[in-house]
Protein backbone atom coordinates (compact mmCIF):
# COMPACT_ATOMS: atom_id res chain seq x y z
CA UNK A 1 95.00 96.04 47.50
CA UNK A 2 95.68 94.14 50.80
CA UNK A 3 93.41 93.79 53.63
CA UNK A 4 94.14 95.37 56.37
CA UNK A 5 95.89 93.32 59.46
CA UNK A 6 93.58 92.23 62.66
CA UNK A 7 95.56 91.21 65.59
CA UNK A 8 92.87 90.57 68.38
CA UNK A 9 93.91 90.80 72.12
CA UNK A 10 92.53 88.64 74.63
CA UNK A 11 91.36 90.30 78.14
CA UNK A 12 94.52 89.53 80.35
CA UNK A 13 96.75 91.07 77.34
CA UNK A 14 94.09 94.22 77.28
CA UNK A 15 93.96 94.29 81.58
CA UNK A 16 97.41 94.22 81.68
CA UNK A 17 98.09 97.04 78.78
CA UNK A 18 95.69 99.00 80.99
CA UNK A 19 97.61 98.03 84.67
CA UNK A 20 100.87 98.62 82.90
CA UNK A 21 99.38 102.27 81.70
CA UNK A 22 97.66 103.20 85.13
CA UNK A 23 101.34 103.43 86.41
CA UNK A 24 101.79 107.33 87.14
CA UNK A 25 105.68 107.51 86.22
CA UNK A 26 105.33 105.73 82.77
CA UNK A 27 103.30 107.54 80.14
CA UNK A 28 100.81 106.02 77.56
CA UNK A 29 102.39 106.45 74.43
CA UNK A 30 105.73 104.40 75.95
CA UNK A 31 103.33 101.57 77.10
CA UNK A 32 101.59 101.52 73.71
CA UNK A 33 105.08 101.28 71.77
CA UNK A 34 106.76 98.64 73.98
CA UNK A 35 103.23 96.42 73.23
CA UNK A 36 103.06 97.38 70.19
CA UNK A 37 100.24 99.12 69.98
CA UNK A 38 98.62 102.28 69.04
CA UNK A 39 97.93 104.64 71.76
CA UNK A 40 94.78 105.14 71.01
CA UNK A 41 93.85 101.67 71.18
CA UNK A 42 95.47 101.53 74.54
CA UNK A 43 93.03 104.63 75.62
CA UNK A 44 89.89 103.01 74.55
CA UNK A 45 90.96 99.98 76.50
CA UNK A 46 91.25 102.37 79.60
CA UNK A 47 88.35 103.51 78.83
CA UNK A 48 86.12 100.38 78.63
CA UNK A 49 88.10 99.34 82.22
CA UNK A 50 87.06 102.50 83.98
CA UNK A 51 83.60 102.10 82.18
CA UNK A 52 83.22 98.92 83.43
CA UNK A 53 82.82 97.18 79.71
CA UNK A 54 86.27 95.16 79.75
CA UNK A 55 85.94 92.69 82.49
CA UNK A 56 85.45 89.06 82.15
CA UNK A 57 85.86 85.63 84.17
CA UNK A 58 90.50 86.71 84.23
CA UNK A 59 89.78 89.86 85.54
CA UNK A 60 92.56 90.87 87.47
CA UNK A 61 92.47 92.40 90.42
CA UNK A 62 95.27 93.41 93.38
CA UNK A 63 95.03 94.32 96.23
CA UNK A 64 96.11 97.81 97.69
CA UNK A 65 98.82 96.61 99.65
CA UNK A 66 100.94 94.28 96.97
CA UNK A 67 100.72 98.11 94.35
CA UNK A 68 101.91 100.08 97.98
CA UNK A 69 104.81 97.82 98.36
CA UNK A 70 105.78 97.61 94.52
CA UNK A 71 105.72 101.31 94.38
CA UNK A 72 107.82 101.35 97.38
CA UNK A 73 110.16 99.15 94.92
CA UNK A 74 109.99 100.95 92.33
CA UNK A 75 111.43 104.48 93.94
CA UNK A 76 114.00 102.31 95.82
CA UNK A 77 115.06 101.08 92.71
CA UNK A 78 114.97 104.44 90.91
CA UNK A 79 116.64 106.40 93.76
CA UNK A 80 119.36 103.67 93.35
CA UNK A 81 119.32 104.36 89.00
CA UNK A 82 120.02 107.61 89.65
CA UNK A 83 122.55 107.15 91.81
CA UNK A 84 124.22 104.47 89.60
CA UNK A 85 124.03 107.20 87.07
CA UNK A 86 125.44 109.86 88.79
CA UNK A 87 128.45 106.95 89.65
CA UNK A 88 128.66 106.16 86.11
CA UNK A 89 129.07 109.97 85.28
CA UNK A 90 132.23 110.37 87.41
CA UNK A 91 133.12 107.82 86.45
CA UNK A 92 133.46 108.67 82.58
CA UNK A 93 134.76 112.01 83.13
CA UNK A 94 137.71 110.63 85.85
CA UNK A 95 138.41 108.36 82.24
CA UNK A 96 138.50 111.67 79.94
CA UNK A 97 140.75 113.69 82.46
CA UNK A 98 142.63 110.53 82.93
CA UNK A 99 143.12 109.79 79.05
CA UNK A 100 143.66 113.63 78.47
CA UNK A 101 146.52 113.78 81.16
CA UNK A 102 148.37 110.52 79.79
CA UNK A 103 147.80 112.66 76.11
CA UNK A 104 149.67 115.56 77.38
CA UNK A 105 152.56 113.69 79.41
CA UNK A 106 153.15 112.15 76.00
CA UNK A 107 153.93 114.80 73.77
């Protein structure tokens, strides 16, 4: 029987899991996967943050105003992803009408 595989994380990796996590619009379990971790693992490490048990001489800390203007950022960018999307969208469908038209001029 094999042992089991250890990966250990060092305290930026685990502070930044947790920063990455905190984010309201992007939920645990998505964090956990990109990192490749388990969820659970990623909880506990929220856990010990909030507790106070995961800090050390990296400990990162920002201030208010750089997470005010990145979440500024982030809905500019995501009010200009959905509108790319939308775009996109009419896009696609002006190709299907387009492609169906040429289909019916042709027989």
């Amino acid at each position: 029987m094999k042992g089991q595989k250890h990966t250990t994380y060092s305290l930026e990796f685990k502070q930044q899991a947790v920063l990455f996590a905190s984010h309201p619009d992007i939920p645990v379990n998505e964090v956990a996967n990109i990192l490749g971790i388990h969820p659970f693992m990623l909880s506990r490490w929220k856990k010990e943050m909030k507790d106070k048990k995961l800090t050390g001489k990296n400990t990162i800390t920002i201030p208010k105003s750089e997470l005010v203007d990145a979440n500024k950022t982030i809905a500019q960018l995501e009010k200009k992803l959905h509108a790319l999307e939308e775009e996109n969208e009419i896009l696609k469908k002006f190709n299907r009408f387009v492609a169906d038209k040429n289909r019916t001029h042709l027989k």
